[in-house]
N, C-alpha and C. Protein backbone atom coordinates (compact mmCIF):
# COMPACT_ATOMS: atom_id res chain seq x y z
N UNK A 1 -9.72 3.23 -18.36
CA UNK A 1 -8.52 2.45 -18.21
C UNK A 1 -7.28 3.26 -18.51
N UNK A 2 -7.74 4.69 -18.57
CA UNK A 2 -6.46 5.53 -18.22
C UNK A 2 -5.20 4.49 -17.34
N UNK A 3 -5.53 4.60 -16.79
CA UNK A 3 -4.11 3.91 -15.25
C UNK A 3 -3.32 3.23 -16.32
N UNK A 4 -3.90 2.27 -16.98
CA UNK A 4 -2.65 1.52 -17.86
C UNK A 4 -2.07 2.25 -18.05
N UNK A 5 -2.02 3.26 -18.90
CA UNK A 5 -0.90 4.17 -19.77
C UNK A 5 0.00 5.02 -18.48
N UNK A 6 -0.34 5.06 -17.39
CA UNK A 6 0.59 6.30 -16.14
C UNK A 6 0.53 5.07 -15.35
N UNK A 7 1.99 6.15 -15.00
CA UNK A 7 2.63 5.32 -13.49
C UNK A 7 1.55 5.88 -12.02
N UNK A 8 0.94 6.29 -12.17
CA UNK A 8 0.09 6.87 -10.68
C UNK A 8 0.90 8.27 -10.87
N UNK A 9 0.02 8.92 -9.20
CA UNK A 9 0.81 9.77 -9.02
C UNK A 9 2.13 9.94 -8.36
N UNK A 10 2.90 10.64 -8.72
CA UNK A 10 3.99 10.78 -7.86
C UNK A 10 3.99 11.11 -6.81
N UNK A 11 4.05 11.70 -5.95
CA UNK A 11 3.56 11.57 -4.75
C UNK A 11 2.37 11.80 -3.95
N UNK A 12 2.53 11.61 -3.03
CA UNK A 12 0.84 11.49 -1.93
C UNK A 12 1.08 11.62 -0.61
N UNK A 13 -0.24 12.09 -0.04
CA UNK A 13 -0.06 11.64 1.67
C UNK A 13 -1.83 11.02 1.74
N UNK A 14 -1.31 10.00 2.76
CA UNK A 14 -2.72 9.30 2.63
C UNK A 14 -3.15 8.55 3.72
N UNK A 15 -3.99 7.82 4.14
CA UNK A 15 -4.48 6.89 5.44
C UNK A 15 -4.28 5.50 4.87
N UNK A 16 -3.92 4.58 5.97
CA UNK A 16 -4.08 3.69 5.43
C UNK A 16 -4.63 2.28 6.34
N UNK A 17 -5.67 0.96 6.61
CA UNK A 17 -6.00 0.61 7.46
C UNK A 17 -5.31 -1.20 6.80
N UNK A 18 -4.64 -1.63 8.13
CA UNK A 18 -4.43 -3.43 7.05
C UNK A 18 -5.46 -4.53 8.59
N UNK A 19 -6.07 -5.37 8.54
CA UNK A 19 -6.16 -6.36 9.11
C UNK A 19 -5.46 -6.98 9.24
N UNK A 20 -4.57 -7.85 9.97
CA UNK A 20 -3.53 -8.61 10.00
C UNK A 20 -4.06 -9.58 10.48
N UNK A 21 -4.89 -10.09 11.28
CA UNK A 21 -5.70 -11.12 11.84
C UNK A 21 -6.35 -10.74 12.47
N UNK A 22 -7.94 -11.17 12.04
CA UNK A 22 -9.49 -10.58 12.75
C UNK A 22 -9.19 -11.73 13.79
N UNK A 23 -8.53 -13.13 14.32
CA UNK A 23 -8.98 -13.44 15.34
C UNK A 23 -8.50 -13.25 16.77
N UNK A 24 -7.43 -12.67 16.26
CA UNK A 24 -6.51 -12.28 17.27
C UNK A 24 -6.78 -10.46 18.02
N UNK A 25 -7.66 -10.02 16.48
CA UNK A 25 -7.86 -8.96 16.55
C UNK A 25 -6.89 -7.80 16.81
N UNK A 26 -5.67 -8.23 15.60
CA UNK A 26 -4.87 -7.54 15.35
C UNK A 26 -5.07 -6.45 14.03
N UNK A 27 -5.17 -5.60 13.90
CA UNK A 27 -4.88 -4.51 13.13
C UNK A 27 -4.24 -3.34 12.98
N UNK A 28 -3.46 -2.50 12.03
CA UNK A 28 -2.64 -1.35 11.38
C UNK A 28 -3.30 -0.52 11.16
N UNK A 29 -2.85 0.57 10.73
CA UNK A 29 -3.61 1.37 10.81
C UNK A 29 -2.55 2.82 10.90
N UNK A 30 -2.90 4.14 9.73
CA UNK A 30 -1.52 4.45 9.58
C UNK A 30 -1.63 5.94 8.77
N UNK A 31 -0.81 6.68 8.62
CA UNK A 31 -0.60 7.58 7.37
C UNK A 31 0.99 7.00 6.84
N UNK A 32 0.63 7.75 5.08
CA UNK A 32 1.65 7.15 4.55
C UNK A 32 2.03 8.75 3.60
N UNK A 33 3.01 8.78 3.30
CA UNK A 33 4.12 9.82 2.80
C UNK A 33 4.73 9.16 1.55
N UNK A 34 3.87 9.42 -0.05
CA UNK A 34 4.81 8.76 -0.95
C UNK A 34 5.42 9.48 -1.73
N UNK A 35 6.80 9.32 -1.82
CA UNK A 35 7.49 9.84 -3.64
C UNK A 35 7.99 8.99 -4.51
N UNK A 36 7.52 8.83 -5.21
CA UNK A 36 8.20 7.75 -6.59
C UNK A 36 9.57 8.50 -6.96
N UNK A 37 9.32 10.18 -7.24
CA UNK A 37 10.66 10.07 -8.04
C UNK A 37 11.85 9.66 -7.26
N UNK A 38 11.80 10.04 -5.81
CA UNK A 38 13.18 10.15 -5.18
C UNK A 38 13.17 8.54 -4.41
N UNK A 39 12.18 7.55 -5.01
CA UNK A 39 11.96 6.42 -4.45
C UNK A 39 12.14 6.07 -2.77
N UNK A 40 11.03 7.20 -1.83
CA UNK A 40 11.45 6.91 -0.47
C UNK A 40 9.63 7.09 -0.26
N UNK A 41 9.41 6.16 1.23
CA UNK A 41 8.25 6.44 2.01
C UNK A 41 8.33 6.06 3.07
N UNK A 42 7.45 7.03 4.18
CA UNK A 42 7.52 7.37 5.16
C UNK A 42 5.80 7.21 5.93
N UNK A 43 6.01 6.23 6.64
CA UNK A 43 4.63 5.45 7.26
C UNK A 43 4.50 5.80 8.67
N UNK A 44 4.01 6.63 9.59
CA UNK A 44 3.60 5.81 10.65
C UNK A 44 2.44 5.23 11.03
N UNK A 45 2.93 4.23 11.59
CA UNK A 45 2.17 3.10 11.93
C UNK A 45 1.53 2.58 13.68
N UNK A 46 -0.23 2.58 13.62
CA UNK A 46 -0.29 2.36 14.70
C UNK A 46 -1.25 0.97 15.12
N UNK A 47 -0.48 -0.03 15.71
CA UNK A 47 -1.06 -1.27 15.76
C UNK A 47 -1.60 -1.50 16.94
N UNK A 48 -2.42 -2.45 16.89
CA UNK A 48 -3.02 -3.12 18.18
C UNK A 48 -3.17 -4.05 17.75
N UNK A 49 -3.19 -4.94 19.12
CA UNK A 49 -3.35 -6.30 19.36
C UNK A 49 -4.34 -6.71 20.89
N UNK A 50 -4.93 -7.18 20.62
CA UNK A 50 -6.32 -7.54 21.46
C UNK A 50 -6.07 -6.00 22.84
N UNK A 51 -6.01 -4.32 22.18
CA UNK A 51 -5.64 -3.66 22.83
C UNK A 51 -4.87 -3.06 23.52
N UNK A 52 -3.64 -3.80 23.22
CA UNK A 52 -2.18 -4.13 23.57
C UNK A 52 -1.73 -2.55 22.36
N UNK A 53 -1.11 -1.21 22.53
CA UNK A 53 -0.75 -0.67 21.21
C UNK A 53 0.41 -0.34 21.09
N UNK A 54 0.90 -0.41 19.51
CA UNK A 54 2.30 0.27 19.54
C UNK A 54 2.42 1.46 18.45
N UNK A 55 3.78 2.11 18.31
CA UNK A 55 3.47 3.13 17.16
C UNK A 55 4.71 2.93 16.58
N UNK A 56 4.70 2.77 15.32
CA UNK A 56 6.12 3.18 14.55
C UNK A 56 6.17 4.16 13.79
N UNK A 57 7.42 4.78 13.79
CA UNK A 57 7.52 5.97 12.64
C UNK A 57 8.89 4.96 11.25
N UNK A 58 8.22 4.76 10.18
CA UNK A 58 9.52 3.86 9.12
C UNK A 58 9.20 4.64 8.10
N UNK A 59 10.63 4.86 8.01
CA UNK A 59 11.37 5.58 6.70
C UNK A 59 12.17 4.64 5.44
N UNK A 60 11.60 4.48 4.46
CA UNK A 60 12.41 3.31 3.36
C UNK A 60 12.73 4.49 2.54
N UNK A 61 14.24 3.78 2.04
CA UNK A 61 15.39 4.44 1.29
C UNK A 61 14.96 3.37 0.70
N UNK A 62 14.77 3.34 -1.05
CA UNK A 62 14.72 2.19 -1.74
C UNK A 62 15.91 2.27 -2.95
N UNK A 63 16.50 3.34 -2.86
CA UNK A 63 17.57 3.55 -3.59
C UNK A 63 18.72 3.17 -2.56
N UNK A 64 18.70 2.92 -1.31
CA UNK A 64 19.66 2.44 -0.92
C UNK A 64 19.69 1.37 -0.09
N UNK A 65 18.30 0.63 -0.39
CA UNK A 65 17.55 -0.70 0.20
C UNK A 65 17.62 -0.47 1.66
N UNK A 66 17.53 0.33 2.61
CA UNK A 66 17.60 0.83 3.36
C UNK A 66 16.16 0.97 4.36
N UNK A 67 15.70 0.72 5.43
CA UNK A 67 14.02 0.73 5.47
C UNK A 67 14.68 0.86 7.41
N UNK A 68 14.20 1.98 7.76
CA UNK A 68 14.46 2.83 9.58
C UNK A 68 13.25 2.59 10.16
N UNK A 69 13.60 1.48 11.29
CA UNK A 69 11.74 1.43 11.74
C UNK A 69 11.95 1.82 13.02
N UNK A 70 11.54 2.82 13.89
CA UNK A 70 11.56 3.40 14.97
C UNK A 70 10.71 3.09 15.97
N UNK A 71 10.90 2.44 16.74
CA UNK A 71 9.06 2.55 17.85
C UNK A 71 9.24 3.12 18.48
N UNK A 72 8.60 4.27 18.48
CA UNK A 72 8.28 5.76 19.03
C UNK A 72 7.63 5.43 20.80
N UNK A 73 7.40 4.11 21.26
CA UNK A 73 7.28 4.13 22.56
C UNK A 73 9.03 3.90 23.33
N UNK A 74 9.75 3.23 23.06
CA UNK A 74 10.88 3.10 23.28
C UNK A 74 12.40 3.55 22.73
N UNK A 75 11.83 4.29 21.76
CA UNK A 75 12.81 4.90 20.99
C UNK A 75 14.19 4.14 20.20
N UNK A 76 14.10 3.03 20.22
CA UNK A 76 14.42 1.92 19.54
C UNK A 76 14.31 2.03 17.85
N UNK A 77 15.37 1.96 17.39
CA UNK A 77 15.55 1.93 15.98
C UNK A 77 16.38 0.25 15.25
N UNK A 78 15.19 -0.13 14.42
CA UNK A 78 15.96 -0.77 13.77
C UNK A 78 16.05 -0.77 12.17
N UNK A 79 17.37 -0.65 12.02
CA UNK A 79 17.50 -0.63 10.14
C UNK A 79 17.78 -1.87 9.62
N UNK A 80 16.70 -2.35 8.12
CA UNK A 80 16.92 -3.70 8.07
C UNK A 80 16.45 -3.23 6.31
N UNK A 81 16.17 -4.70 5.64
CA UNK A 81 16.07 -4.36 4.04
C UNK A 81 14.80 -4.10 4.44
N UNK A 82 14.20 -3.02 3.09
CA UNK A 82 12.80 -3.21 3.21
C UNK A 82 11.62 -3.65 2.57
N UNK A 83 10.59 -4.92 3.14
CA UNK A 83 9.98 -5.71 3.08
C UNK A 83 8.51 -5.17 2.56
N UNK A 84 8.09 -5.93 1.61
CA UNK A 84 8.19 -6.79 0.32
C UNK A 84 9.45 -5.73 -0.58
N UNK A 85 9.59 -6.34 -1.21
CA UNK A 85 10.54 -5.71 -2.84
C UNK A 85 9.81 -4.44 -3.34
N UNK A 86 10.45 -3.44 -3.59
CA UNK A 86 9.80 -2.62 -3.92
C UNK A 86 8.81 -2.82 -5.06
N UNK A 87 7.81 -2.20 -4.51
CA UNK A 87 6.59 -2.59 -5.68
C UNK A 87 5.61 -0.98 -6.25
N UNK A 88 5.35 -0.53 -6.87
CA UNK A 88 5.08 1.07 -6.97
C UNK A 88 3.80 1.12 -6.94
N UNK A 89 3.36 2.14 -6.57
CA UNK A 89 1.89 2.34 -5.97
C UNK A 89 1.07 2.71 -7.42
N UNK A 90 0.10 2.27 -7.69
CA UNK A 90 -0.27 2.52 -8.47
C UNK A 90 -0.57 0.93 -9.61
N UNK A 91 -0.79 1.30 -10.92
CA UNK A 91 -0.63 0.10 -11.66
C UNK A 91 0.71 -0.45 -12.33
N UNK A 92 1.16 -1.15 -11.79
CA UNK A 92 2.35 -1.99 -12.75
C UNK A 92 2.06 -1.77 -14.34
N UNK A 93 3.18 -1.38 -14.57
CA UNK A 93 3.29 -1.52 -16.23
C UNK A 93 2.64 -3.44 -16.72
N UNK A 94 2.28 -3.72 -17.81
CA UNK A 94 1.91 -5.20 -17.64
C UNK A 94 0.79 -5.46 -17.35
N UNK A 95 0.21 -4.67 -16.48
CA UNK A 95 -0.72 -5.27 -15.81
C UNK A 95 -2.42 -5.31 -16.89
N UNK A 96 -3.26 -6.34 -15.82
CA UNK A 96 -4.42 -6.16 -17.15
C UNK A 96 -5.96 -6.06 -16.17
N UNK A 97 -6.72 -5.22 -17.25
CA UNK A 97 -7.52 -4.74 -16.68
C UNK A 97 -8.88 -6.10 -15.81
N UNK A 98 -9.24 -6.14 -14.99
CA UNK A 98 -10.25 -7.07 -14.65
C UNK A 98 -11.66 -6.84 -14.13
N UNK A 99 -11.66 -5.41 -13.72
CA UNK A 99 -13.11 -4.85 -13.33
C UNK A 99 -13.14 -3.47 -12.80
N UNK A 100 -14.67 -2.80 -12.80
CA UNK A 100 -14.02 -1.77 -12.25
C UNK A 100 -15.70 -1.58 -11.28
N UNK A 101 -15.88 -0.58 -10.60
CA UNK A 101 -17.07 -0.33 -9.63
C UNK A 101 -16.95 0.82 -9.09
N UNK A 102 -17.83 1.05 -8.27
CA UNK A 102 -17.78 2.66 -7.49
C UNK A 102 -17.93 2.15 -5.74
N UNK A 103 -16.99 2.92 -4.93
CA UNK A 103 -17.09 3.32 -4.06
C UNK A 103 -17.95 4.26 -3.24
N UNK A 104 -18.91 4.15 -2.42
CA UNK A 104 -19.52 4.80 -2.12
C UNK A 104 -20.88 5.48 -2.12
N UNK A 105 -21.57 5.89 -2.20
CA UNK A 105 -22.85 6.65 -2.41
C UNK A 105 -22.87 6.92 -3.92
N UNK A 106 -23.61 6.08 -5.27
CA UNK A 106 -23.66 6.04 -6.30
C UNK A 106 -24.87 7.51 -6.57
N UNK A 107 -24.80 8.47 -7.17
CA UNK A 107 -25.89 9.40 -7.58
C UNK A 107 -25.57 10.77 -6.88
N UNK A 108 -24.98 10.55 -5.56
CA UNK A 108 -24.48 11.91 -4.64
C UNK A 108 -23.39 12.41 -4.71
N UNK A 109 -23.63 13.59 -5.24
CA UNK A 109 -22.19 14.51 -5.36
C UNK A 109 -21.47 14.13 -4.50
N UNK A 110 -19.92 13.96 -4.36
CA UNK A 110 -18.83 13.75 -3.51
C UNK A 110 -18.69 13.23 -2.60
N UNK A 111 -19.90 11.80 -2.88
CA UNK A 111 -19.71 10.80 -2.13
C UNK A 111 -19.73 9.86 -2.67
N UNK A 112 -18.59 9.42 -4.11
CA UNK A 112 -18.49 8.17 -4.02
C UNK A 112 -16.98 8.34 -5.52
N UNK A 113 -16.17 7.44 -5.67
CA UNK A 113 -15.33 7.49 -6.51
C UNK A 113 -15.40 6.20 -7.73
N UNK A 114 -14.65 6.54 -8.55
CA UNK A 114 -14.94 5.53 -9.68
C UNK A 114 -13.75 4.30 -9.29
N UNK A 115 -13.29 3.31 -9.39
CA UNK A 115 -12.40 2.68 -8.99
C UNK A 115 -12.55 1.04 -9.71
N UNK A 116 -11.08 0.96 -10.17
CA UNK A 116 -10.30 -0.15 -11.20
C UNK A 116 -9.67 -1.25 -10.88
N UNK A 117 -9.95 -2.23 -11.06
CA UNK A 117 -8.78 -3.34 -10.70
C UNK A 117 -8.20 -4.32 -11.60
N UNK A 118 -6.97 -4.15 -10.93
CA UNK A 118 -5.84 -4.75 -12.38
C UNK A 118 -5.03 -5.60 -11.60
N UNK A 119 -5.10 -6.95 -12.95
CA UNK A 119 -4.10 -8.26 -12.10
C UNK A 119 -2.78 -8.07 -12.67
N UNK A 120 -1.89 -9.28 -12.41
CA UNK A 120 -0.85 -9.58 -13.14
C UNK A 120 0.10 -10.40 -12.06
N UNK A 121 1.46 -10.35 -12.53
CA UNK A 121 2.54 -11.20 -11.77
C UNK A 121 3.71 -10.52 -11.84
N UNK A 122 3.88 -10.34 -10.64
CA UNK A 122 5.83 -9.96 -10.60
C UNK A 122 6.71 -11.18 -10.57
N UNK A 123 7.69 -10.77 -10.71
CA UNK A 123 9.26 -12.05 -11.16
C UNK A 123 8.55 -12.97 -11.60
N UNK A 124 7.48 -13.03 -12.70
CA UNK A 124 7.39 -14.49 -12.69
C UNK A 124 6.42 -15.32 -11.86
N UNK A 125 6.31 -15.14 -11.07
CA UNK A 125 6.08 -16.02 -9.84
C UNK A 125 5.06 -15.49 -9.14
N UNK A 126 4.89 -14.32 -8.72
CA UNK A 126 4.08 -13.53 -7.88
C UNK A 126 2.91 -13.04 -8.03
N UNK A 127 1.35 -13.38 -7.89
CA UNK A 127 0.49 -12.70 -8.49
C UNK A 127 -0.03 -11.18 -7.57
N UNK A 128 0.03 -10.60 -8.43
CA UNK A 128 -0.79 -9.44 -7.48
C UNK A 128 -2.25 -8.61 -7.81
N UNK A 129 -2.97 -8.10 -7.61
CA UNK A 129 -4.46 -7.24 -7.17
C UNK A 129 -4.37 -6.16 -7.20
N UNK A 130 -4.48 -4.81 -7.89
CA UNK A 130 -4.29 -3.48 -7.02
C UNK A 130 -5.62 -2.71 -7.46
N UNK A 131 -6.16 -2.12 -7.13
CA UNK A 131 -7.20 -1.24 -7.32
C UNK A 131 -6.61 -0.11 -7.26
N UNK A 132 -7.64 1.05 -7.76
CA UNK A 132 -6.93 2.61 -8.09
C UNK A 132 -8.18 3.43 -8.43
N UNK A 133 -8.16 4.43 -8.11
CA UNK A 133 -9.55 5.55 -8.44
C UNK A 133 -9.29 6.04 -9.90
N UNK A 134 -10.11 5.93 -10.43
CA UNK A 134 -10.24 6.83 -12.15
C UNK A 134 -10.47 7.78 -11.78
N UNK A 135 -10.08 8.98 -12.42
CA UNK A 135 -9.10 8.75 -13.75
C UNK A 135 -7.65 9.00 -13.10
N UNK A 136 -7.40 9.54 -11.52
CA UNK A 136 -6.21 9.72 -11.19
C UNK A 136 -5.41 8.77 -11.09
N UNK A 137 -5.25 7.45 -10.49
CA UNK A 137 -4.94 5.94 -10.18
C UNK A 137 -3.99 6.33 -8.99
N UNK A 138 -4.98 7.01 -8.24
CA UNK A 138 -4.58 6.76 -6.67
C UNK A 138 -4.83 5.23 -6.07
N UNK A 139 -3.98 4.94 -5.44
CA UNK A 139 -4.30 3.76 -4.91
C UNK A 139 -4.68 3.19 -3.73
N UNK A 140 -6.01 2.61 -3.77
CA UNK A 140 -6.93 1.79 -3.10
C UNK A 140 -6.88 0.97 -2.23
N UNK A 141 -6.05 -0.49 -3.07
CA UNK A 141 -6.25 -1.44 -2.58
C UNK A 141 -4.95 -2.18 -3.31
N UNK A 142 -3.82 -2.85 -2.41
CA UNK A 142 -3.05 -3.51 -2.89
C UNK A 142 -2.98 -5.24 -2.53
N UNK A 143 -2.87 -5.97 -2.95
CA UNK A 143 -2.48 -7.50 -2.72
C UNK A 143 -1.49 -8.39 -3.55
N UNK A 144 -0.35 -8.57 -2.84
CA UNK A 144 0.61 -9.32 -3.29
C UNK A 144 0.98 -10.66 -2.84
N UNK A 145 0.78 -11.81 -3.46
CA UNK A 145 0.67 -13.30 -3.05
C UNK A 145 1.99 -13.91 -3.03
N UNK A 146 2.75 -13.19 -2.21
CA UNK A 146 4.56 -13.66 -2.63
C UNK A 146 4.97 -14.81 -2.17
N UNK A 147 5.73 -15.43 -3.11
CA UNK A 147 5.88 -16.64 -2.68
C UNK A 147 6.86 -17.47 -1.83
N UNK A 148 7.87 -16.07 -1.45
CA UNK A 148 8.88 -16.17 -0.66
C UNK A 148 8.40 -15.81 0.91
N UNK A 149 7.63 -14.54 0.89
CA UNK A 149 7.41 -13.95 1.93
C UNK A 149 5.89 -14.03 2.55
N UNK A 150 5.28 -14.67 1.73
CA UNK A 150 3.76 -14.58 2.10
C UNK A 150 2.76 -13.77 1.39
N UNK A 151 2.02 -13.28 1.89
CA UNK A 151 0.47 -12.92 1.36
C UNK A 151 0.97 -11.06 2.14
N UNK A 152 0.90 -10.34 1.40
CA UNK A 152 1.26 -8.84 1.66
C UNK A 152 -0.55 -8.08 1.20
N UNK A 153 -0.43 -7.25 2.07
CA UNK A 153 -1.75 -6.11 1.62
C UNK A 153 -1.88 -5.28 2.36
N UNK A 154 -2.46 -4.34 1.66
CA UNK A 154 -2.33 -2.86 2.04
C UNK A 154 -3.63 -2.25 1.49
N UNK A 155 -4.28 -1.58 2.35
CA UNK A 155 -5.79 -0.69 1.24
C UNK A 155 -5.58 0.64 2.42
């Protein structure tokens, strides 16, 4: 339960896959670019919809609430706030421990990771989920149940 005590790492580059609706058979699907210190990330993003695809390249300024979403088929830019509230990768300070398990091939060298999950609530109001690999607290698996904006997730 290292992760409690650190903010994650500071930065990363990483894959990332979301379901958005299995019936529609929409899904994301993506690399992601993080820095905590200079609070910016950089996603692109490639979706489909019953085969239908698009690609975005988005850049969030969170120091200047700022979030550039580009679709790289039309070259179309739009700058708008960026969605959910910033939330930091890794474990929230607060947060409390609820289980932990392994990923992967249990007994075989470098096929499988140790991995944590920790609840809690933002503003009050918000519950969230995040998972993270021990002992680094790279992050896994995110879920945020917002109550303004909906049900957010990311793994």
């Amino acid at each position: 339960m290292l992760c409690l005590l650190t903010d994650g790492p500071a930065s990363f580059t990483g894959r990332f896959r979301r379901v958005v609706d299995k019936d529609s058979n929409f899904f994301v699907e993506g690399r992601i670019y993080y820095d905590r210190d200079n609070r910016r990330i950089r996603e692109f993003e490639f979706e489909d919809i019953n085969h239908q695809r698009a690609a975005y390249d988005i850049l969030t300024f969170y120091n200047l609430n700022l979030q550039y979403t580009l679709d790289l088929r039309t070259r179309k830019c739009n700058v708008s706030e960026p969605y959910p509230v910033r939330m930091p990768y890794g474990v929230p300070s607060g947060s409390r421990f609820r289980w932990e398990g392994t990923l992967g091939l249990v007994g075989v060298p470098n096929e499988s990771v140790p991995v944590a999950f920790f609840d809690g609530v933002f503003n009050g109001t918000d519950p969230y989920l995040v998972g993270v690999t021990e002992p680094d607290c790279f992050p896994v698996e995110f879920h945020v149940f917002d109550k303004t904006n909906g049900f957010y997730h990311r793994e």
